[in-house]
Protein backbone atom coordinates (compact mmCIF):
# COMPACT_ATOMS: atom_id res chain seq x y z
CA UNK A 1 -2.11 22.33 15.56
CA UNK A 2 -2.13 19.74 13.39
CA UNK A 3 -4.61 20.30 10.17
CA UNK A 4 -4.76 16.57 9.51
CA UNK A 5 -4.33 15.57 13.12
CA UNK A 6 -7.31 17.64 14.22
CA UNK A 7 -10.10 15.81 11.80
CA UNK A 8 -12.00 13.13 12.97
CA UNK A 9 -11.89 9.93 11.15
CA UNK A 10 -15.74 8.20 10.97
CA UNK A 11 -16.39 5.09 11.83
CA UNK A 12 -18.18 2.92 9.05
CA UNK A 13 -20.55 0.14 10.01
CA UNK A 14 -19.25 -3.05 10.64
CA UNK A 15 -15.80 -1.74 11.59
CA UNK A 16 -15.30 -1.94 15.83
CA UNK A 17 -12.20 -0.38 17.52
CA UNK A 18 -10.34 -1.29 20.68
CA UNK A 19 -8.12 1.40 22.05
CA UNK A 20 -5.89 -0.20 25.28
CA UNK A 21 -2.59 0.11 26.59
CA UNK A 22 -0.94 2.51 24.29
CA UNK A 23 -2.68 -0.15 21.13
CA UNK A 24 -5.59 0.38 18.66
CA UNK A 25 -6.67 -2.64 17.02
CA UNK A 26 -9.54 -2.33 14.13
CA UNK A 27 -11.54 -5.64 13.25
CA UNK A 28 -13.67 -5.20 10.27
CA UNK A 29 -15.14 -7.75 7.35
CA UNK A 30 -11.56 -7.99 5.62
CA UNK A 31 -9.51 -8.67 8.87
CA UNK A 32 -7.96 -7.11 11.77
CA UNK A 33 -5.09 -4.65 12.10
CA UNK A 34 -3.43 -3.32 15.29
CA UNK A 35 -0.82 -0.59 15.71
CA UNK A 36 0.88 0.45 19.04
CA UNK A 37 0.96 4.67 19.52
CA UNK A 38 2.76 6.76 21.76
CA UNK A 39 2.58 10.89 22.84
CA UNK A 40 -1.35 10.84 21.92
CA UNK A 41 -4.76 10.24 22.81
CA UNK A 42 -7.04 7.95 20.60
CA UNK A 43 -10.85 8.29 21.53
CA UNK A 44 -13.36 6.43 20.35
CA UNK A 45 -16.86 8.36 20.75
CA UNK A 46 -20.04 8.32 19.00
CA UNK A 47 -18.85 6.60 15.70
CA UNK A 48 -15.70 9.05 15.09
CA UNK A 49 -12.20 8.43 16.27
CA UNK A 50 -10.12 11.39 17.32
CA UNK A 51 -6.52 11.70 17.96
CA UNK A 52 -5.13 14.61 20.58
CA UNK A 53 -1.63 14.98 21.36
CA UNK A 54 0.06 15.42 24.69
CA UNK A 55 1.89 18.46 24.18
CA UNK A 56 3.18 21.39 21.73
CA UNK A 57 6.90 19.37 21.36
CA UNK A 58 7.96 18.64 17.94
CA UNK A 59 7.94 15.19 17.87
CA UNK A 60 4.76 15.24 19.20
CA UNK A 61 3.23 17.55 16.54
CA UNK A 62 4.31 15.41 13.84
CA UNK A 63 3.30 12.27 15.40
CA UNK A 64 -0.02 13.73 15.99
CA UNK A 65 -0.96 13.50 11.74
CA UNK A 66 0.86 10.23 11.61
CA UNK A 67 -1.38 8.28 13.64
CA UNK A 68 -4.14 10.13 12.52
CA UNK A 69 -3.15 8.92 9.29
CA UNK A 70 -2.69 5.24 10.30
CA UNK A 71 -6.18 5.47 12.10
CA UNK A 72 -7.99 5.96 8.88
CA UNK A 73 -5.67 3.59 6.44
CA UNK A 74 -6.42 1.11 9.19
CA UNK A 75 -10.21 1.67 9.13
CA UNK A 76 -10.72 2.28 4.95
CA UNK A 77 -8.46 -1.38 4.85
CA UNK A 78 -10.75 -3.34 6.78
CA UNK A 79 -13.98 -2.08 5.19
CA UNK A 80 -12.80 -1.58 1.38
CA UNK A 81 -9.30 -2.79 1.18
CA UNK A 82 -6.16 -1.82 -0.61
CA UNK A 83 -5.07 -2.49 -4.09
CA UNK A 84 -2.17 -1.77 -5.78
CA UNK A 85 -1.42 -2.53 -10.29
CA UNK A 86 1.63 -3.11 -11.38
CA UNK A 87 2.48 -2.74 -15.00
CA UNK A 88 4.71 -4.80 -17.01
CA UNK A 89 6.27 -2.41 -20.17
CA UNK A 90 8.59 -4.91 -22.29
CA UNK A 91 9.25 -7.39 -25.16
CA UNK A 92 9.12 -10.64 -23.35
CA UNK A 93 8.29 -9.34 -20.06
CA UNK A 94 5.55 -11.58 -18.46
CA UNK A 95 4.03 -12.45 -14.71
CA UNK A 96 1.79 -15.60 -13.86
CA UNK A 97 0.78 -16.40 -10.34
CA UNK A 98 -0.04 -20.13 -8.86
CA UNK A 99 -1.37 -19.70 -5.49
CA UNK A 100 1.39 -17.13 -3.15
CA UNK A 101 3.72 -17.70 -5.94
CA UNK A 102 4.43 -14.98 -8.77
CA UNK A 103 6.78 -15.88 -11.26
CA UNK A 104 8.34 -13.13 -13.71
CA UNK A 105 10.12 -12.99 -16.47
CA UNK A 106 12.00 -9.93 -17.42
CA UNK A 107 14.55 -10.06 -19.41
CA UNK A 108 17.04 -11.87 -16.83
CA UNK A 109 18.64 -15.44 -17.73
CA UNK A 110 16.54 -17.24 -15.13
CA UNK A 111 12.60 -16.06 -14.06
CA UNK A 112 11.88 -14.45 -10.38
CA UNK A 113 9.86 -16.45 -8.42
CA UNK A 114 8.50 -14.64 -6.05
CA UNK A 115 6.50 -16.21 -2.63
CA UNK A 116 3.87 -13.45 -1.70
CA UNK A 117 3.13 -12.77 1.73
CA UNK A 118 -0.53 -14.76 3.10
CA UNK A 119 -2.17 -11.35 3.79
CA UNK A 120 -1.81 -10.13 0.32
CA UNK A 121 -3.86 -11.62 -2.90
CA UNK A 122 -2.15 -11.55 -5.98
CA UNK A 123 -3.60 -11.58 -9.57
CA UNK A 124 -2.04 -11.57 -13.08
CA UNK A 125 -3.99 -10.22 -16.23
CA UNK A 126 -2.50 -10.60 -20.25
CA UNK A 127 -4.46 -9.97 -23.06
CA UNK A 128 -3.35 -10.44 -25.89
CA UNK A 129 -1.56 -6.75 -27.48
CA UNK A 130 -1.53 -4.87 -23.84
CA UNK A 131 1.32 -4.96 -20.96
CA UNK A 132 0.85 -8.09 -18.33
CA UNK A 133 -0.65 -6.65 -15.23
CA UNK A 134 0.00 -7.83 -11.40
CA UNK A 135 -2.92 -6.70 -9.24
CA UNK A 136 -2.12 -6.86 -5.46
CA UNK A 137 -4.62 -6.54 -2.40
CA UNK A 138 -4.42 -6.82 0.92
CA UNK A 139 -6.35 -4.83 3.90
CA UNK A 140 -3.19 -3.76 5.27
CA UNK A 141 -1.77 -0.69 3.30
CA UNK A 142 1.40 -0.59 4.18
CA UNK A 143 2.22 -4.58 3.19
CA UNK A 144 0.50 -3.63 0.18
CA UNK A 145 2.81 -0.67 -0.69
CA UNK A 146 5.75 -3.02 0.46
CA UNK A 147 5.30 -5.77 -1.53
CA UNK A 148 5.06 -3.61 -4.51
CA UNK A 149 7.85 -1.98 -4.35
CA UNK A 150 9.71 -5.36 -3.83
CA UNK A 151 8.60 -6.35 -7.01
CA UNK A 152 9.53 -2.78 -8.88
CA UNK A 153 12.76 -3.04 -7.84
CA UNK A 154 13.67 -6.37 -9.86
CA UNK A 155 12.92 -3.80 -12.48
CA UNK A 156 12.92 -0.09 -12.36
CA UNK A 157 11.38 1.80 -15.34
CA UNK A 158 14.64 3.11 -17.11
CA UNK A 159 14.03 6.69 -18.76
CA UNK A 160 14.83 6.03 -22.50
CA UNK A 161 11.99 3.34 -23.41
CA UNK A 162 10.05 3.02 -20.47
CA UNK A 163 11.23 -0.25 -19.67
CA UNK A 164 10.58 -2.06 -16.95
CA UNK A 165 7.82 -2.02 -13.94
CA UNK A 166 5.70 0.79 -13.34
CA UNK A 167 2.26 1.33 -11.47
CA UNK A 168 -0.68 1.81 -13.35
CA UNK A 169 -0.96 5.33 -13.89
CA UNK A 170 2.78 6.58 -13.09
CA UNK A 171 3.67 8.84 -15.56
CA UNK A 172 7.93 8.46 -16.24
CA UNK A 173 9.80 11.86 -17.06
CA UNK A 174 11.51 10.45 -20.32
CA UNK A 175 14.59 11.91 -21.98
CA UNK A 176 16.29 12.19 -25.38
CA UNK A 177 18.25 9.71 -26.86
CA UNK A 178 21.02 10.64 -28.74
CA UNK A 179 20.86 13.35 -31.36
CA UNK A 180 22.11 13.13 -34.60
């Protein structure tokens, strides 16, 4: 059985859940999320939500932890939300926001403009002597995690200076440069 799969996720006030035809949908006081589910049960019984699975097949067993999994990101987004920090490491490397729209510089001959999706609210932070910052939330985790990564891959930290964009917090394996 599954170990994550087996827990109950609890229900915090304010949050409702609707459970019909094979989709959940989880209104809370940041929005509304809905996600269709197949080869398990979702129950919804005195404030906890439990997921059983059908039977012992494989796909089953690891779809049983998934939606588990999706259960409570889907919950914790609507009651607390999501947030993700990107870091800006660079000479010249800078982010302002007007609205939807972030526009980068880093290092290319023209900026990125980039239009953010309406679900997700963007901020950008510079002080003066630190690394910009782009600060992205959303109650959906998964547009969170995808719009991030959108925006590291116009620049990947590179291993020799740390260039580039990084989360807050990511710690890059750096190597050597040459040796004399």
């Amino acid at each position: 059985m599954s170990r994550i799969g087996k827990n109950p996720v609890a229900i915090p006030q304010g949050v409702t859940i609707d459970v019909k035809d094979n989709v959940i949908t989880v209104k809370g006081k940041l929005g509304e999320l809905s996600q269709e589910f197949s080869n398990v049960e979702i129950t919804v019984e005195e404030g906890n939500v439990t997921v059983n699975r059908n039977s012992d097949s494989k796909d089953d067993r690891a779809k049983h932890g998934l939606y588990r999994s999706l259960v409570k990101n889907m919950i914790e987004g609507v009651s607390k939300g999501w947030t993700k920090e990107l870091e800006l490491v660079g000479v010249g490397y800078r982010a302002t926001n007007q609205g939807q729209k972030l526009d980068m510089a880093l290092g290319f001959s023209h900026n990125i403009i980039m239009d953010i999706a309406s679900e997700v609210k963007v901020e950008t932070v510079s002080e003066k002597g630190k690394n910009p910052i782009i600060k992205l939330t959303s109650h959906d985790k998964q547009l969170v995690g995808q719009v991030a990564a959108k925006i590291r891959d116009f620049r990947r930290p590179e291993p020799y200076k740390g260039k580039g964009i990084k989360f807050v917090g990511e710690v890059l394996r750096r190597k050597a440069g040459k040796s004399a």
